[in-house]
C-alpha atoms as a PDB file:
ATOM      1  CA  UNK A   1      -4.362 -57.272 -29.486  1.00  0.00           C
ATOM      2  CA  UNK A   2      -5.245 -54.858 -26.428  1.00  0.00           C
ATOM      3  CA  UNK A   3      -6.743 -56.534 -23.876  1.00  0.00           C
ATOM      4  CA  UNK A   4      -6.291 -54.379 -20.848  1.00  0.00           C
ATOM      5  CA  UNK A   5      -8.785 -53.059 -18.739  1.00  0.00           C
ATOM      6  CA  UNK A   6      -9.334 -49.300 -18.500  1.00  0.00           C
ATOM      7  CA  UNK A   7      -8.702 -49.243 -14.950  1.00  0.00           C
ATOM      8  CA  UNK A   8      -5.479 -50.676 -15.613  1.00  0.00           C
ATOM      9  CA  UNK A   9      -4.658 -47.505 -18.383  1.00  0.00           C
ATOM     10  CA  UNK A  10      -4.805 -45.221 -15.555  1.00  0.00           C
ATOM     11  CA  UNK A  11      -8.627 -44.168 -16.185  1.00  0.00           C
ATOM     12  CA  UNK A  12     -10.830 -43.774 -13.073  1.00  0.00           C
ATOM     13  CA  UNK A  13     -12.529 -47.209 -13.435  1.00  0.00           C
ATOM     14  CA  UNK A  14     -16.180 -45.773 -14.863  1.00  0.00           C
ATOM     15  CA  UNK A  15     -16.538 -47.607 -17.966  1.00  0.00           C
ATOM     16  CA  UNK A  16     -19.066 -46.126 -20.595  1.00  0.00           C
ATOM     17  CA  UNK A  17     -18.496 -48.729 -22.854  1.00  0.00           C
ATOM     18  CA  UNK A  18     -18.158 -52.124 -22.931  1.00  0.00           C
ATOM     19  CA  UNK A  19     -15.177 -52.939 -25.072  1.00  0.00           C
ATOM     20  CA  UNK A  20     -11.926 -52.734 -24.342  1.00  0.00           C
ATOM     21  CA  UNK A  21     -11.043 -51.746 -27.539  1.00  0.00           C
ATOM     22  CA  UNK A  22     -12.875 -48.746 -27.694  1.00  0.00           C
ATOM     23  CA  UNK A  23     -10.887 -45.544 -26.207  1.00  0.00           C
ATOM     24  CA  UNK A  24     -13.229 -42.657 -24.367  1.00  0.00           C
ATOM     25  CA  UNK A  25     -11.754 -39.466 -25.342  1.00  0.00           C
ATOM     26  CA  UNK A  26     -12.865 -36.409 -22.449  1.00  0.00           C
ATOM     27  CA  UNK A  27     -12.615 -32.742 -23.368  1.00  0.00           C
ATOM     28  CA  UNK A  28      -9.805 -30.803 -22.014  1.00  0.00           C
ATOM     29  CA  UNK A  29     -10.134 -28.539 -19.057  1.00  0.00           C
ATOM     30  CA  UNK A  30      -9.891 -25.342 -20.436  1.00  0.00           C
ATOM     31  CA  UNK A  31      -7.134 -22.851 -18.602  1.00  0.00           C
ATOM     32  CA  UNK A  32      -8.289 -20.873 -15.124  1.00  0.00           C
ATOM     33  CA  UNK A  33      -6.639 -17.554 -16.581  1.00  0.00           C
ATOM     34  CA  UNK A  34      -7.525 -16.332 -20.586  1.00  0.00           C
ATOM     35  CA  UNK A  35      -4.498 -16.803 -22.732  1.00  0.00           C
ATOM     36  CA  UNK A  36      -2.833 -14.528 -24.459  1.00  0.00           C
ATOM     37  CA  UNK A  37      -4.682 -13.536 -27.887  1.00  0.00           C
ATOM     38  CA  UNK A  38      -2.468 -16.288 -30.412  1.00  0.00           C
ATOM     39  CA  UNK A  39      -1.095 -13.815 -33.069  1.00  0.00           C
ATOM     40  CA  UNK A  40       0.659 -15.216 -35.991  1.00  0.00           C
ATOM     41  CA  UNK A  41       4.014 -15.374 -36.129  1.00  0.00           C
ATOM     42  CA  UNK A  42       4.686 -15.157 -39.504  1.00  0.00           C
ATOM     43  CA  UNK A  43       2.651 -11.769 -39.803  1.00  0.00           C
ATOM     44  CA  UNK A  44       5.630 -10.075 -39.190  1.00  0.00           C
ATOM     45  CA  UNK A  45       7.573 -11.928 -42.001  1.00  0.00           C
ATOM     46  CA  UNK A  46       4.445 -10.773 -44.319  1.00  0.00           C
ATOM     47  CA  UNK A  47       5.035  -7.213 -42.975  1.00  0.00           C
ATOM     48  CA  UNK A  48       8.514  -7.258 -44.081  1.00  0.00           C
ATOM     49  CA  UNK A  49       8.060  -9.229 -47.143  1.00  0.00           C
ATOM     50  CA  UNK A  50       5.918  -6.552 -48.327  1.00  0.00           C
ATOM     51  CA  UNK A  51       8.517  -3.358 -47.223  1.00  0.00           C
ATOM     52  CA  UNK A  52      10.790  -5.318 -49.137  1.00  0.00           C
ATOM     53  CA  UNK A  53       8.612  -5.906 -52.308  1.00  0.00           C
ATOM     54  CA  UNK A  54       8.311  -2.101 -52.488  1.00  0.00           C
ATOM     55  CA  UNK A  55      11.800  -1.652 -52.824  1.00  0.00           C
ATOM     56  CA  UNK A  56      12.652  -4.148 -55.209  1.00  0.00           C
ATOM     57  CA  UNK A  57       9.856  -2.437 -57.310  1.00  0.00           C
ATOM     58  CA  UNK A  58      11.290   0.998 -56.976  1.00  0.00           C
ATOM     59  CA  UNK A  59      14.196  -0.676 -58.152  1.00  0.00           C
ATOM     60  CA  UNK A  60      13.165  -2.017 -60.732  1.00  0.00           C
ATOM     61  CA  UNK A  61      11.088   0.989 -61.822  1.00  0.00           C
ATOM     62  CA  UNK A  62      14.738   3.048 -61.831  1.00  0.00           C
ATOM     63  CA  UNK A  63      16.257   0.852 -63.593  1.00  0.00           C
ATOM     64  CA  UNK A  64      13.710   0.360 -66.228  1.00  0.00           C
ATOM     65  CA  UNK A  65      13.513   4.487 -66.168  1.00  0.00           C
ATOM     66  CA  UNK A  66      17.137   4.502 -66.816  1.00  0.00           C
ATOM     67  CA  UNK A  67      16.770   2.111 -69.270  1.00  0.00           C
ATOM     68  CA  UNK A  68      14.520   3.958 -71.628  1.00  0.00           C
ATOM     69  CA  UNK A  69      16.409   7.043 -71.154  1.00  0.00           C
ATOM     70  CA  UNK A  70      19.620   5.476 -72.294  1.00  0.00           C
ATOM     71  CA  UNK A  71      17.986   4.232 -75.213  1.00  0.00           C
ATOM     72  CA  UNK A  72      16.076   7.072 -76.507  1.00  0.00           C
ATOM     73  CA  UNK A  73      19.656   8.801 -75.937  1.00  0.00           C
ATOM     74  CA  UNK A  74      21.129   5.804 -77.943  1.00  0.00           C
ATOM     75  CA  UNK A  75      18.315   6.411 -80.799  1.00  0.00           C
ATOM     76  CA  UNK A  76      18.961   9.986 -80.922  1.00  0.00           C
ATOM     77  CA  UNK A  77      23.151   9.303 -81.499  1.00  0.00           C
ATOM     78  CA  UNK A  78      22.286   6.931 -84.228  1.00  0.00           C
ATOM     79  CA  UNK A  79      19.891   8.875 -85.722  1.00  0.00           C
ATOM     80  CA  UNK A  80      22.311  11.779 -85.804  1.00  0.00           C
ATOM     81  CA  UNK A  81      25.292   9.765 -87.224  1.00  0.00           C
ATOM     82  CA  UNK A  82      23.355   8.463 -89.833  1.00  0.00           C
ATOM     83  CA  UNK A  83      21.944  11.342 -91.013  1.00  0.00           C
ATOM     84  CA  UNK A  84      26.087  12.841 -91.081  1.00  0.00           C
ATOM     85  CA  UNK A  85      27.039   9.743 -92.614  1.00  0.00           C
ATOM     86  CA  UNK A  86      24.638   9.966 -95.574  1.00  0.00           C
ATOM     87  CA  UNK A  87      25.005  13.353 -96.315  1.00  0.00           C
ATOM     88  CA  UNK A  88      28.993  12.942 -95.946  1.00  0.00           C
ATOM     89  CA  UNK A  89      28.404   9.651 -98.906  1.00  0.00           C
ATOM     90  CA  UNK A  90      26.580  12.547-100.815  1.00  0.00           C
ATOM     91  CA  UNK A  91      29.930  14.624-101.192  1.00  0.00           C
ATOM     92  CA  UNK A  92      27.536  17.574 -99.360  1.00  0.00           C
ATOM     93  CA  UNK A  93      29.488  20.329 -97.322  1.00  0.00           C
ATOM     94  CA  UNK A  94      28.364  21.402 -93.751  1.00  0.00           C
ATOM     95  CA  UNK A  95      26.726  18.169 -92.973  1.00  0.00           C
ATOM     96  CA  UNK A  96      27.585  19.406 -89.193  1.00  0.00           C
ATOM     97  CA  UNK A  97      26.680  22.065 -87.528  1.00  0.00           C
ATOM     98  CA  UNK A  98      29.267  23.641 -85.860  1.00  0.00           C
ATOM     99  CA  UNK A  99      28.774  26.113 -82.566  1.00  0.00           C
ATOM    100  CA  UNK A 100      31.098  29.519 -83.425  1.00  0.00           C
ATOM    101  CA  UNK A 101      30.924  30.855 -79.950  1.00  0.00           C
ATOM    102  CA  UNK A 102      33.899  29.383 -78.807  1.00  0.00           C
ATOM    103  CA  UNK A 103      35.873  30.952 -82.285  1.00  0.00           C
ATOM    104  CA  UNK A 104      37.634  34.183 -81.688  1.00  0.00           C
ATOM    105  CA  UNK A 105      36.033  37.122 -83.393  1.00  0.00           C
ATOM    106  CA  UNK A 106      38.968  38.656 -85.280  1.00  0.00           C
ATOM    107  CA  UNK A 107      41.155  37.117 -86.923  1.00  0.00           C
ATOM    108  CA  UNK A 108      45.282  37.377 -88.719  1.00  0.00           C
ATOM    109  CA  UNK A 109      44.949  37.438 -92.073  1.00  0.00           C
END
């Protein structure tokens, strides 16, 4: 139990109340010269958090983009083949079609 006097905690003997047990709490001096405006440290963390957001959704955005792209190419292929394929199972001729501007133009007979 706390018995001491306040003049004894280093207080300037003025007592405002009567118990011992009760603590007076004074308001701090406030500074002679303003302080710097307090600016928030992590602001600049936020600031690059958010640069770096961007890029991982431009990222992302190219690689979904490339994505699609290699899919509706994959689509088309399969598409393609399929179509060959059945009309090869149909015993049908010229189920390509072939480019003849790479052929010569005369030929040996």
């Amino acid at each position: 139990m706390r018995t001491q006097s306040f003049s004894k905690l280093g207080g300037n003997g003025a007592r405002r109340f009567s118990d011992p047990r009760i603590i007076e709490f004074r308001p701090r001096q406030r500074p002679a010269k303003a302080a710097a405006p307090v600016i928030d440290p992590l602001r600049r963390f936020e600031i690059d958090d958010y640069r770096r957001r961007m890029q991982q959704n431009i990222a992302a955005a190219v690689v979904l983009f490339v994505l699609v792209v290699a899919g509706l190419w994959l689509f088309h292929q399969l598409k393609e083949s399929s179509r060959v394929l059945a009309c090869v199972e149909a015993g049908l001729r010229d189920c390509l079609p072939i480019d003849r501007t790479h052929w010569p133009t005369n030929r040996v007979k």
